[in-house]
N, C-alpha and C. Protein backbone atom coordinates (compact mmCIF):
# COMPACT_ATOMS: atom_id res chain seq x y z
N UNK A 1 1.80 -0.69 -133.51
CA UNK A 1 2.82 -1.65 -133.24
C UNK A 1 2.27 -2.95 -132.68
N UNK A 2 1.19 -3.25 -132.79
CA UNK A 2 0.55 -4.50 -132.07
C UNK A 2 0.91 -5.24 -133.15
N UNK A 3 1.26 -5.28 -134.39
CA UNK A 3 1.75 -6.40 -135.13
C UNK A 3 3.14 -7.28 -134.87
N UNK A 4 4.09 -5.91 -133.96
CA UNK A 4 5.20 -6.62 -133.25
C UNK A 4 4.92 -7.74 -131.53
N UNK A 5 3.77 -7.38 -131.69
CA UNK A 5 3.69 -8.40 -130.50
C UNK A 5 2.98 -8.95 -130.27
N UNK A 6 1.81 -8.98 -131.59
CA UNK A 6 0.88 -9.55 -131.94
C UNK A 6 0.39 -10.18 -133.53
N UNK A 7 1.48 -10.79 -133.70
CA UNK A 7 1.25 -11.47 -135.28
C UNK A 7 0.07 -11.72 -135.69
N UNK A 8 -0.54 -12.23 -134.83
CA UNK A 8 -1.59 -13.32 -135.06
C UNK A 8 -2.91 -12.69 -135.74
N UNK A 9 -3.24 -12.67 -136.74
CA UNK A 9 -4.44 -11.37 -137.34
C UNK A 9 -5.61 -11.75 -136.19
N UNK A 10 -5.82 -12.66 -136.06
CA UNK A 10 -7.03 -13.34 -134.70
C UNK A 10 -7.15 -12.44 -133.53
N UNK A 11 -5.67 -12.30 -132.60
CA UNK A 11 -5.50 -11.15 -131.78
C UNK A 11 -5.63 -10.40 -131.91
N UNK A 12 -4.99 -9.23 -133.25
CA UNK A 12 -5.26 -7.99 -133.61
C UNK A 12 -7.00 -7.80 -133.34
N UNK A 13 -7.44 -8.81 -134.10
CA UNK A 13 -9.32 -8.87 -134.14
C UNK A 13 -9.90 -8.75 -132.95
N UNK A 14 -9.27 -9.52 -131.95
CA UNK A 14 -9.72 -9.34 -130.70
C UNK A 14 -9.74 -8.22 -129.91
N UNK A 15 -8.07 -7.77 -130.64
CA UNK A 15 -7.87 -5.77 -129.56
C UNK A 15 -8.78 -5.38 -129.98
N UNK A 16 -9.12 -5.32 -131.26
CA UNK A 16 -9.56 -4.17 -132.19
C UNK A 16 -11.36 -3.94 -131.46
N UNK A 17 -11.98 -5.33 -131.13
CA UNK A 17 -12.74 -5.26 -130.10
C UNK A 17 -13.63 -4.91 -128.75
N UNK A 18 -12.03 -5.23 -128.17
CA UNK A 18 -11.71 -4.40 -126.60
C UNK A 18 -12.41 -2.71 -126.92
N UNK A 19 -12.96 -2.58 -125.77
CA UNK A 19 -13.55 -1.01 -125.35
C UNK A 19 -11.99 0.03 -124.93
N UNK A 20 -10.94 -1.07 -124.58
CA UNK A 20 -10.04 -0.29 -124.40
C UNK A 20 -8.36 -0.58 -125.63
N UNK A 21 -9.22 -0.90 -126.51
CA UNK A 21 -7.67 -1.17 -127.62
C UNK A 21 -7.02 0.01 -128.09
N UNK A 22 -7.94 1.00 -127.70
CA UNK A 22 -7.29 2.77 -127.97
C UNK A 22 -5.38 2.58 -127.52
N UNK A 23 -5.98 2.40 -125.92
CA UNK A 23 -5.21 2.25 -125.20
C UNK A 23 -4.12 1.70 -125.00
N UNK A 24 -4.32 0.12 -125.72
CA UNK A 24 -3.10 -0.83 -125.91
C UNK A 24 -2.88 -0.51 -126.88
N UNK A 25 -2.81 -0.16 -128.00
CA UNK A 25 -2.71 0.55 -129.15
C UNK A 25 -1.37 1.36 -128.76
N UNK A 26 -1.68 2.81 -128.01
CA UNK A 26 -0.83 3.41 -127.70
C UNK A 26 0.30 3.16 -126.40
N UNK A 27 -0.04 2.05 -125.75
CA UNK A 27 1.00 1.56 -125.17
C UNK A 27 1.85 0.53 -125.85
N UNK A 28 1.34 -0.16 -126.40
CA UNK A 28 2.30 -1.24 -127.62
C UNK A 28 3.29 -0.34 -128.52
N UNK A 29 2.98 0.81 -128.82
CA UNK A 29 3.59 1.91 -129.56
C UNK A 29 4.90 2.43 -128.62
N UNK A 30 4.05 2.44 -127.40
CA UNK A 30 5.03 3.19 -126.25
C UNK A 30 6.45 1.95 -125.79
N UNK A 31 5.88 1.04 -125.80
CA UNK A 31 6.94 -0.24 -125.49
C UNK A 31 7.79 -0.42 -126.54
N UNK A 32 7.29 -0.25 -127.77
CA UNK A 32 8.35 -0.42 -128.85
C UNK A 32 8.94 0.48 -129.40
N UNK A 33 8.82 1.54 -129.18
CA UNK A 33 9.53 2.62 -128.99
C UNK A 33 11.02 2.93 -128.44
N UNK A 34 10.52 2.51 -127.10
CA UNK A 34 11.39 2.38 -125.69
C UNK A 34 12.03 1.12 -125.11
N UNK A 35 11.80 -0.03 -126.38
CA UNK A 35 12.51 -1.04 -126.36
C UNK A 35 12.59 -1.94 -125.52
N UNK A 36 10.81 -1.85 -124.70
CA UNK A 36 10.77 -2.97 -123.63
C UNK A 36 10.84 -4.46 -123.95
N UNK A 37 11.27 -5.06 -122.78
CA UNK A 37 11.69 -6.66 -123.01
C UNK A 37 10.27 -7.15 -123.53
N UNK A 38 10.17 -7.85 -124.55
CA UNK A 38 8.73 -8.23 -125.50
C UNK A 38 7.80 -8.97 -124.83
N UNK A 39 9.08 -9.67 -123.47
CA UNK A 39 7.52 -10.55 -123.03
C UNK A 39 6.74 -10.03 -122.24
N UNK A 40 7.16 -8.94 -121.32
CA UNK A 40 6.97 -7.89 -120.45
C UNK A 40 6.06 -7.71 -120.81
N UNK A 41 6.13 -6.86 -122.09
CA UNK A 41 5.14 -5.73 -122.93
C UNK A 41 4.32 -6.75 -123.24
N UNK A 42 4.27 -7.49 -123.97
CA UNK A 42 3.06 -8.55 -124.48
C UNK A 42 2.19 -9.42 -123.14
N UNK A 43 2.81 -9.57 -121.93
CA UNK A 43 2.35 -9.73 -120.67
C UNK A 43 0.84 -8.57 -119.99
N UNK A 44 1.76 -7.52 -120.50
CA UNK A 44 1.19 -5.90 -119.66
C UNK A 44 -0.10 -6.19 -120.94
N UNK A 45 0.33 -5.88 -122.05
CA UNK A 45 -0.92 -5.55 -122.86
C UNK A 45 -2.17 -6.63 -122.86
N UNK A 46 -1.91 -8.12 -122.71
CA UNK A 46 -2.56 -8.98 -122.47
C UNK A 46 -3.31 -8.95 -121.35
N UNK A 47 -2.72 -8.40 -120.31
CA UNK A 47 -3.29 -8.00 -118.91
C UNK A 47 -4.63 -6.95 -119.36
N UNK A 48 -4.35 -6.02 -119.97
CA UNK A 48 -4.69 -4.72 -120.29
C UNK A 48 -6.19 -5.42 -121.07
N UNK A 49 -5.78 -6.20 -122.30
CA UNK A 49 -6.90 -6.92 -122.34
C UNK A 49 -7.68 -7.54 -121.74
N UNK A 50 -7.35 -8.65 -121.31
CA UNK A 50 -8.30 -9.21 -119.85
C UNK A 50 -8.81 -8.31 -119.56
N UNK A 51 -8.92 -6.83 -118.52
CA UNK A 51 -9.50 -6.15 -118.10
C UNK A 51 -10.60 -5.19 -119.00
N UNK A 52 -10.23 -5.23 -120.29
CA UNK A 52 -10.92 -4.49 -121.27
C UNK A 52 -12.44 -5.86 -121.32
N UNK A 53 -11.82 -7.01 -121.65
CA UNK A 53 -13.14 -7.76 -122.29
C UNK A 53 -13.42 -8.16 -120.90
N UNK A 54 -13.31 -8.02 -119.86
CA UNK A 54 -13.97 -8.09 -118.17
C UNK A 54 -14.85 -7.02 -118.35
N UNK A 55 -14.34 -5.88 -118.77
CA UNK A 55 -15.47 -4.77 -118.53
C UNK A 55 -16.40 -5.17 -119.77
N UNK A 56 -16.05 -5.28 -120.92
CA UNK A 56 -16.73 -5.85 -122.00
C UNK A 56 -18.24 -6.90 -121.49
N UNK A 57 -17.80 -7.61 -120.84
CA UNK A 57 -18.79 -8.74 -120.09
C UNK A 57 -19.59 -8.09 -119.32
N UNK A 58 -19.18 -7.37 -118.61
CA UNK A 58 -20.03 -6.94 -117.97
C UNK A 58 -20.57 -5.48 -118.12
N UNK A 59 -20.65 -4.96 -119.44
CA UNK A 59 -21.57 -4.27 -119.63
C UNK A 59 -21.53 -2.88 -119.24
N UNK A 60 -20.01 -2.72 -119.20
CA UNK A 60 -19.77 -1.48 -118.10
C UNK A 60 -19.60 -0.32 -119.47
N UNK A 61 -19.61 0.98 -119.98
CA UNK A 61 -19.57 1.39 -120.35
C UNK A 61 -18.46 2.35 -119.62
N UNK A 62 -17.50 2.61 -120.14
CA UNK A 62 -15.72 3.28 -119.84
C UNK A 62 -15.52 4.54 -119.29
N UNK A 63 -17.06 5.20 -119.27
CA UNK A 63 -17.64 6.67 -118.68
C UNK A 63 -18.02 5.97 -117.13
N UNK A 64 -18.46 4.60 -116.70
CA UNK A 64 -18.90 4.24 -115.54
C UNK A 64 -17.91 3.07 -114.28
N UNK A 65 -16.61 3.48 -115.33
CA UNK A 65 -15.83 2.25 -114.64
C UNK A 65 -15.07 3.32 -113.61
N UNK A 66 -14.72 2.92 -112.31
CA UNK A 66 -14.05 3.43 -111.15
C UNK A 66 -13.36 2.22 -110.72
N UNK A 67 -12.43 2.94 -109.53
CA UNK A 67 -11.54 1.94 -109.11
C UNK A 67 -12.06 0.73 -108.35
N UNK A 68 -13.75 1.06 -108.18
CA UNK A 68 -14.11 -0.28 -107.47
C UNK A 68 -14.40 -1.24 -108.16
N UNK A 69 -14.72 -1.24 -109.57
CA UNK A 69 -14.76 -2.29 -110.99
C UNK A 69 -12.63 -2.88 -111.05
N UNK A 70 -11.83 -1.53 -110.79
CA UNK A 70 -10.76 -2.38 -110.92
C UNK A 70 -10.19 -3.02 -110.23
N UNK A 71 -10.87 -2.82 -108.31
CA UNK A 71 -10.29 -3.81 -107.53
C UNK A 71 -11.14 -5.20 -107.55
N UNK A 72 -12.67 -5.23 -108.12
CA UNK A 72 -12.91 -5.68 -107.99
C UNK A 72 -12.90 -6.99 -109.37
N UNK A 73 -11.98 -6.69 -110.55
CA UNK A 73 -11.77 -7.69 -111.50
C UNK A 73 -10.49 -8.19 -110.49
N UNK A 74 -8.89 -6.98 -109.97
CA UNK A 74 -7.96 -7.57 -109.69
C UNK A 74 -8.21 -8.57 -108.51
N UNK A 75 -9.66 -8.67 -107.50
CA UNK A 75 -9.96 -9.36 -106.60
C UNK A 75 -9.95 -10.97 -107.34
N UNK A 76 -10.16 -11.03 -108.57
CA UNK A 76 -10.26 -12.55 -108.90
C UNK A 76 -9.36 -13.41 -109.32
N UNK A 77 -8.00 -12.84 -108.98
CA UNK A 77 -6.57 -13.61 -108.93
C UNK A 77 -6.07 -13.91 -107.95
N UNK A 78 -5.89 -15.04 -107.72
CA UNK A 78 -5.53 -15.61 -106.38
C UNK A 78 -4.08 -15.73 -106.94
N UNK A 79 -3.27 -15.06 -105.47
CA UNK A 79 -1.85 -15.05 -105.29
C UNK A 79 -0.58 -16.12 -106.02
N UNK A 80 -1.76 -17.66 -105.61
CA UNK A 80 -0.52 -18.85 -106.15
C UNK A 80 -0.31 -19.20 -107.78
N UNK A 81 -1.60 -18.30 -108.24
CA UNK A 81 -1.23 -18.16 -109.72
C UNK A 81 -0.46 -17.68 -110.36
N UNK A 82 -0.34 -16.72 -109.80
CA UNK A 82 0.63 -15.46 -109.98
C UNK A 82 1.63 -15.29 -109.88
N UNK A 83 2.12 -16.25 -108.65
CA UNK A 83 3.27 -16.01 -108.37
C UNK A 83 4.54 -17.30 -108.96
N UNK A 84 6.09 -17.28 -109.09
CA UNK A 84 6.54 -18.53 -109.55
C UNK A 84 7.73 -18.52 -108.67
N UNK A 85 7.93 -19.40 -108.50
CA UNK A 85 9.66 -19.61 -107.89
C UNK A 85 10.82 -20.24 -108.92
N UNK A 86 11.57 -19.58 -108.46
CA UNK A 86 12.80 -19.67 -109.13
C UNK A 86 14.23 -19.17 -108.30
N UNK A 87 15.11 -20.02 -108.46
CA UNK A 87 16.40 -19.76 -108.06
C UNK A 87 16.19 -19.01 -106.42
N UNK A 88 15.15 -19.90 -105.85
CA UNK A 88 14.97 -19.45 -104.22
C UNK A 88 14.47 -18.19 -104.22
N UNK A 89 13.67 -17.01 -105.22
CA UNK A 89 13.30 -16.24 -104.83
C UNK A 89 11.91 -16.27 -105.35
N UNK A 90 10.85 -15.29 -105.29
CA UNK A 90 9.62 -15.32 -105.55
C UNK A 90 9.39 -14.33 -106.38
N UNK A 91 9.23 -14.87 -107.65
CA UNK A 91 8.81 -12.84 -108.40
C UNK A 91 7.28 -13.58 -109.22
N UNK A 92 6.64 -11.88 -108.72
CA UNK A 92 5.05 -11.88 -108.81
C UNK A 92 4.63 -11.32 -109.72
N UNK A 93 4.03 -12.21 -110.72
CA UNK A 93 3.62 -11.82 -112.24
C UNK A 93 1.76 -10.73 -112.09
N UNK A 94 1.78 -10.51 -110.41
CA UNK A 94 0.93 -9.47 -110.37
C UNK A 94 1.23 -8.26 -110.82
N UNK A 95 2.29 -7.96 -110.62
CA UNK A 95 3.09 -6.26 -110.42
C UNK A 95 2.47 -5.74 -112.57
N UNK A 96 3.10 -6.62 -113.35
CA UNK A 96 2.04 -6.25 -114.34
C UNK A 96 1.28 -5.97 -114.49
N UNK A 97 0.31 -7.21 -114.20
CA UNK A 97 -1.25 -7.38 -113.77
C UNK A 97 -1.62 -5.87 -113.34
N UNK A 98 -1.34 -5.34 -111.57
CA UNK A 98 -1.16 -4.36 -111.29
C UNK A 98 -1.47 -2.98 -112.63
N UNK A 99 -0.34 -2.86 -112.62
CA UNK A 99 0.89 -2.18 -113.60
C UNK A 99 -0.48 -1.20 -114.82
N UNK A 100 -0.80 -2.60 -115.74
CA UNK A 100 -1.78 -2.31 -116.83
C UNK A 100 -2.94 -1.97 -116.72
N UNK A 101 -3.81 -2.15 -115.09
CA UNK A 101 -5.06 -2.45 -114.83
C UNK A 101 -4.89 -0.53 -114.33
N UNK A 102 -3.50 0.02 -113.64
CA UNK A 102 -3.79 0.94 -112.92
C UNK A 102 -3.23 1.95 -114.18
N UNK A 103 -2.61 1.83 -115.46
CA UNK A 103 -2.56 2.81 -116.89
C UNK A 103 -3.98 2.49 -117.23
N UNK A 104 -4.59 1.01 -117.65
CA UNK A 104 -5.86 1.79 -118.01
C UNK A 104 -6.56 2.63 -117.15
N UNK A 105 -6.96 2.63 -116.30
CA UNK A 105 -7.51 2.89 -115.13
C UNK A 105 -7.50 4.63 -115.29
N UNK A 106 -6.13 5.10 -115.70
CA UNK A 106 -4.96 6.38 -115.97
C UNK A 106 -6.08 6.75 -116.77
N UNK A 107 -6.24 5.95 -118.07
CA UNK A 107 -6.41 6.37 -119.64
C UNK A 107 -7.77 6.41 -119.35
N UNK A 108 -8.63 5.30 -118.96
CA UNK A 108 -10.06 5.60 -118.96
C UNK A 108 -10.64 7.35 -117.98
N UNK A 109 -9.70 7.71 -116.96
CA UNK A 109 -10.07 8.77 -116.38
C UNK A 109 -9.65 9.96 -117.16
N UNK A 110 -8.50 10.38 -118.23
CA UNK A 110 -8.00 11.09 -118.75
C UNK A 110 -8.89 11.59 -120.22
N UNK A 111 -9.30 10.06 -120.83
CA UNK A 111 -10.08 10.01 -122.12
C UNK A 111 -11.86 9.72 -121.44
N UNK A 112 -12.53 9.84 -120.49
CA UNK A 112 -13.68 9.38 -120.45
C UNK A 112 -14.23 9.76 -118.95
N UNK A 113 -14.55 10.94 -118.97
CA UNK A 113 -14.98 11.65 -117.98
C UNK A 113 -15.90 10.52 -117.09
N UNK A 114 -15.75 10.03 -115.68
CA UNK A 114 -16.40 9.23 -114.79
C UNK A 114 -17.80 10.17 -114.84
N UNK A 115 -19.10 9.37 -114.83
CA UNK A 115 -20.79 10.20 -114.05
C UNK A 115 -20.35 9.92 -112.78
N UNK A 116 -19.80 9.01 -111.95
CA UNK A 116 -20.21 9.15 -110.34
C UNK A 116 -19.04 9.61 -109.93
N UNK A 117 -19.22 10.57 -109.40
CA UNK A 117 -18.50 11.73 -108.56
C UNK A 117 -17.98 10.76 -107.04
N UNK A 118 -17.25 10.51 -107.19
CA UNK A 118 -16.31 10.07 -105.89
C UNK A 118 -16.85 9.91 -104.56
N UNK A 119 -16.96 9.43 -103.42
CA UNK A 119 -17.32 9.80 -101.93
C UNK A 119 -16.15 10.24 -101.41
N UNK A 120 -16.31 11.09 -100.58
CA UNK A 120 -15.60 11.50 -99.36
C UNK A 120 -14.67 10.16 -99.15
N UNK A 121 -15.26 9.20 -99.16
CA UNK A 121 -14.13 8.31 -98.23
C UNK A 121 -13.44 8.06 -99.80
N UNK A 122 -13.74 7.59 -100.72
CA UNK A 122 -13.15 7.50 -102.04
C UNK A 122 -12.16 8.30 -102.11
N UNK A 123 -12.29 9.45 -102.20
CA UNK A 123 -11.15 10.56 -102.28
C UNK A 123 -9.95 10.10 -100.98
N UNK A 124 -10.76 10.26 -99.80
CA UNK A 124 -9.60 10.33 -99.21
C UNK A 124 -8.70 9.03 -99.09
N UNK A 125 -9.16 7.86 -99.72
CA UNK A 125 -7.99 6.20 -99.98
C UNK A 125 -7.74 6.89 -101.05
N UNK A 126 -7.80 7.74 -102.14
CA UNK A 126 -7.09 7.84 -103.28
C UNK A 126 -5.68 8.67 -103.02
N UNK A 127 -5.92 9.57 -101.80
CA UNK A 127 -5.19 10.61 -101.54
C UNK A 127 -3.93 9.89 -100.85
N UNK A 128 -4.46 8.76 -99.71
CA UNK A 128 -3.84 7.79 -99.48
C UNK A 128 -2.63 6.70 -100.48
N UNK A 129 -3.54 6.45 -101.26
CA UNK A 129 -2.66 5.29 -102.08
C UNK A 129 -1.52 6.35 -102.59
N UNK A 130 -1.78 7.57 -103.23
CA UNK A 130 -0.85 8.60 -103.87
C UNK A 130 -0.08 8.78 -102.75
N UNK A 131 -0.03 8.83 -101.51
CA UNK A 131 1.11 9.27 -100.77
C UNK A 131 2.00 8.03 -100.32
N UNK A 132 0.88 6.58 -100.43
CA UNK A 132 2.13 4.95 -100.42
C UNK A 132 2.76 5.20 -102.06
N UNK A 133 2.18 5.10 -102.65
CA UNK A 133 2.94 4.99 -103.87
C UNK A 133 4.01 5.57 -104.39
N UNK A 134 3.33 7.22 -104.03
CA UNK A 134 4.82 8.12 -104.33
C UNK A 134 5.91 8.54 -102.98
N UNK A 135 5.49 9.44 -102.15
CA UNK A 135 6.35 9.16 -100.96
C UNK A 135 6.89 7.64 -100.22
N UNK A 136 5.71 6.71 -100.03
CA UNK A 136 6.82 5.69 -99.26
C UNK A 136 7.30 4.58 -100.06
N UNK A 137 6.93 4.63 -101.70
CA UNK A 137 7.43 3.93 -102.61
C UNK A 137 6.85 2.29 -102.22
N UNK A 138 5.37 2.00 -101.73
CA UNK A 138 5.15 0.80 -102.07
C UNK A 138 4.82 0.01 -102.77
N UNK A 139 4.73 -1.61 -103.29
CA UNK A 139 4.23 -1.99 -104.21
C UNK A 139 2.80 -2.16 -104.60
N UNK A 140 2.62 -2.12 -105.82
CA UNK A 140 1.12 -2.24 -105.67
C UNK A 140 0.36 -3.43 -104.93
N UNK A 141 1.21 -4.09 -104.69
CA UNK A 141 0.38 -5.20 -103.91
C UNK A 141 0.16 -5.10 -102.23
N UNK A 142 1.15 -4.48 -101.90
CA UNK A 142 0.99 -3.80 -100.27
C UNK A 142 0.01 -3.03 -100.77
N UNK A 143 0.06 -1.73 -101.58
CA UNK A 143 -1.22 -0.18 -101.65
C UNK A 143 -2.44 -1.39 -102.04
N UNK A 144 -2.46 -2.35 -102.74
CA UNK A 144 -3.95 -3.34 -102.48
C UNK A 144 -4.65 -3.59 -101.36
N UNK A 145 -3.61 -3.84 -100.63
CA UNK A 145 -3.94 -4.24 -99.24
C UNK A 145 -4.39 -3.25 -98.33
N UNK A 146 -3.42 -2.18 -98.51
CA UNK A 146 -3.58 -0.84 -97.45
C UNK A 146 -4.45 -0.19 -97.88
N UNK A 147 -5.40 0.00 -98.94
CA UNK A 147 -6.19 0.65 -99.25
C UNK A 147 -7.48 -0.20 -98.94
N UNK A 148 -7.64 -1.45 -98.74
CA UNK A 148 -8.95 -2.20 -98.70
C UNK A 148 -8.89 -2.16 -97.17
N UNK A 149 -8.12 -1.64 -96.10
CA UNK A 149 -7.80 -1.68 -94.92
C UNK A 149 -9.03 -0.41 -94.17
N UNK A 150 -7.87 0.44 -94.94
CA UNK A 150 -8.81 2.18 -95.19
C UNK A 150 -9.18 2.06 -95.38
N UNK A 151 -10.04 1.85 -96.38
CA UNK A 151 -11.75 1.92 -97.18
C UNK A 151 -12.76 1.22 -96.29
N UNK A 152 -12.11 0.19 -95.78
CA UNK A 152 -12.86 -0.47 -95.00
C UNK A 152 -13.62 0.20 -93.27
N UNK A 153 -12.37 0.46 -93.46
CA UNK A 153 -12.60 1.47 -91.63
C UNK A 153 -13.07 2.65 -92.01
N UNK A 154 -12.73 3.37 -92.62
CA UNK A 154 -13.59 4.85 -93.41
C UNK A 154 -14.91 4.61 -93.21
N UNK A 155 -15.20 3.51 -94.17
CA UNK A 155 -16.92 3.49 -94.89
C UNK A 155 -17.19 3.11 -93.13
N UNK A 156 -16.60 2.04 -92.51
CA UNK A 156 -17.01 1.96 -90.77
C UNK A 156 -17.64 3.12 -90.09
N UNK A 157 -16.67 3.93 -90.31
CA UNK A 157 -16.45 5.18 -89.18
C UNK A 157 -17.76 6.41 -90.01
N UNK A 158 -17.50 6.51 -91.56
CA UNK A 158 -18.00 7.72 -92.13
C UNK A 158 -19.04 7.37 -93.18
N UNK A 159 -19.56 5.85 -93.61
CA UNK A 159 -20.48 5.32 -94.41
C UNK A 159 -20.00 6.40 -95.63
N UNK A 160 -20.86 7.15 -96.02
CA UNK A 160 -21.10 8.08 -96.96
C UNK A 160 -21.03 9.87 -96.93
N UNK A 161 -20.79 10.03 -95.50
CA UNK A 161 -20.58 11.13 -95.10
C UNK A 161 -19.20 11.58 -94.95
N UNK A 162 -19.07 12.86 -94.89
CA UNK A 162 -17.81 14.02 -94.51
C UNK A 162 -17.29 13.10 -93.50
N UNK A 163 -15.90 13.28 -93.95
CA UNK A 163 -14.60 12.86 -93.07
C UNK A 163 -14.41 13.34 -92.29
N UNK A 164 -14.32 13.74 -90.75
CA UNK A 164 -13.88 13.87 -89.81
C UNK A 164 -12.81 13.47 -88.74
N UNK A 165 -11.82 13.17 -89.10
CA UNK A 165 -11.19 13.01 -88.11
C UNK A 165 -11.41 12.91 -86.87
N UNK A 166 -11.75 14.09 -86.60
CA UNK A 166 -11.68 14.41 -84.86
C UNK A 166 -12.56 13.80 -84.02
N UNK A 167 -13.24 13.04 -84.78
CA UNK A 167 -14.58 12.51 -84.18
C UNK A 167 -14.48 10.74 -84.04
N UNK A 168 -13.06 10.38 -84.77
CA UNK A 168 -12.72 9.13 -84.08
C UNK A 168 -11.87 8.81 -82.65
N UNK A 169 -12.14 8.25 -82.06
CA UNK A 169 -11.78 7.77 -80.60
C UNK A 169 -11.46 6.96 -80.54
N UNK A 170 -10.28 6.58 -79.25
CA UNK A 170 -9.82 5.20 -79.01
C UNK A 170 -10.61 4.27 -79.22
N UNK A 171 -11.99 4.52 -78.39
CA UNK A 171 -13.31 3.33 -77.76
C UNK A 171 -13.75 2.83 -79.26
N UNK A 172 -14.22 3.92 -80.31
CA UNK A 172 -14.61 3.50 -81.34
C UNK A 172 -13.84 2.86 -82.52
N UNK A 173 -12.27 2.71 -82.31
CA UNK A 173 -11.18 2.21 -83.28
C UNK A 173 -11.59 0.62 -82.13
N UNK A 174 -11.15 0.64 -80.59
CA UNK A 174 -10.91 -1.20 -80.45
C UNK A 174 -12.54 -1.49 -80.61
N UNK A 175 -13.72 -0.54 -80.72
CA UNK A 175 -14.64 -1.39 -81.05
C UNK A 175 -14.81 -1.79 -82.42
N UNK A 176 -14.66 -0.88 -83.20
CA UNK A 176 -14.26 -1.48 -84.53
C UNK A 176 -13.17 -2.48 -84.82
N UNK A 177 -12.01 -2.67 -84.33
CA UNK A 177 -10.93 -3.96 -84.24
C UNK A 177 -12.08 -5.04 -83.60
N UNK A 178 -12.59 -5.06 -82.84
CA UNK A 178 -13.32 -6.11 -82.39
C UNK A 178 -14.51 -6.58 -83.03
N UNK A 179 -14.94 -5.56 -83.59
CA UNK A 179 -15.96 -6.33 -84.68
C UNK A 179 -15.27 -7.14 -85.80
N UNK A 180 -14.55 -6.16 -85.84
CA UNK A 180 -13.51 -7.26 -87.41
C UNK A 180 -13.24 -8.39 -87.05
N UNK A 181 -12.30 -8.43 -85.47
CA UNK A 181 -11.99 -9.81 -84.98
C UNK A 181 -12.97 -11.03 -85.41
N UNK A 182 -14.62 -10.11 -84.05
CA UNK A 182 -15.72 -11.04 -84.36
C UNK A 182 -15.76 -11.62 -85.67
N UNK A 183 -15.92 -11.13 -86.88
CA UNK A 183 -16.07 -11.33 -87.96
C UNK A 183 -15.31 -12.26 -88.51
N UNK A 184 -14.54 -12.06 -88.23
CA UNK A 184 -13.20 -13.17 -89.00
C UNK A 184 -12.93 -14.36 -87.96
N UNK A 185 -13.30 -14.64 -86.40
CA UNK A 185 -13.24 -15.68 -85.93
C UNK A 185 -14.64 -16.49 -86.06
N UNK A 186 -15.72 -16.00 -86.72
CA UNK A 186 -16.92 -17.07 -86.18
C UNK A 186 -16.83 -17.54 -87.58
């Protein structure tokens, strides 16, 4: 179905390209199916691209991409691009962005077994984002945030090693707040 939302034989040439056109392939199928609004869908899949010929550039092979290749393409959109005003409210053409980056993301783990086996702290922000996302229903742009929060204090507290809980302390959370401070005031 990429001919419904992609006339252009040029584009088709370009999916056909992408390391991940499997993918938009079967989501363009899935949108027209289900009768999504066209610009939506042609938005999401375009997104979907970008991230395919990002990994394309850089050489990543679809067995080696993890979520730190996908925060780290969604790291190169700055907010005021993204976002538009209208009729006094703000709607954020990230949530797509989002949206397509975290189905491929789906599809590359489902179709293309990862080589690097996760860390301890990896697992446990994944376990994290799954309980903002599904229990407290946030957007992906808060779970962006709250997960680079965690990851951040994790890798602090546990670098590369077993998670422990019990072994964080008041003294070592405000000394860690205070390094961050340091960090961000000098």
């Amino acid at each position: 179905m990429l001919e419904y939302y992609f006339p252009q034989e040029v584009m088709r040439a370009r999916i056909a390209q992408n390391p991940l056109s499997v993918c938009i392939e079967e989501k363009s199928r899935r949108f027209y199916a289900e009768s999504y609004y066209s610009r939506y869908a042609k938005g999401y899949l375009q997104s979907m691209m970008r991230f395919g010929e990002w990994l394309q550039q850089k050489e990543l092979p679809l067995c080696q991409v993890t979520l730190v290749h996908a925060r780290e393409f969604l790291s190169g959109f700055d907010p005021p691009e993204l976002s538009i005003q209208s009729c006094g409210t703000t709607t954020h053409r990230r949530q797509p962005l989002f949206a397509a980056v975290r189905c491929a993301m789906a599809w590359i783990n489902e179709h293309h077994t990862p080589i690097v086996s996760p860390s301890p702290v990896q697992v446990s922000v994944e376990q994290y984002t799954d309980h903002l996302r599904h229990n407290r229903g946030l957007c992906e742009g808060s779970i962006f945030h709250h997960r680079q929060g965690l990851q951040a204090a994790l890798n602090a507290f546990f670098g590369d090693g077993e998670i422990d809980l019990t072994t964080i302390t008041s003294e070592r959370i405000h000394s860690y707040i205070d390094r961050q401070h340091a960090t961000h005031t000098s």
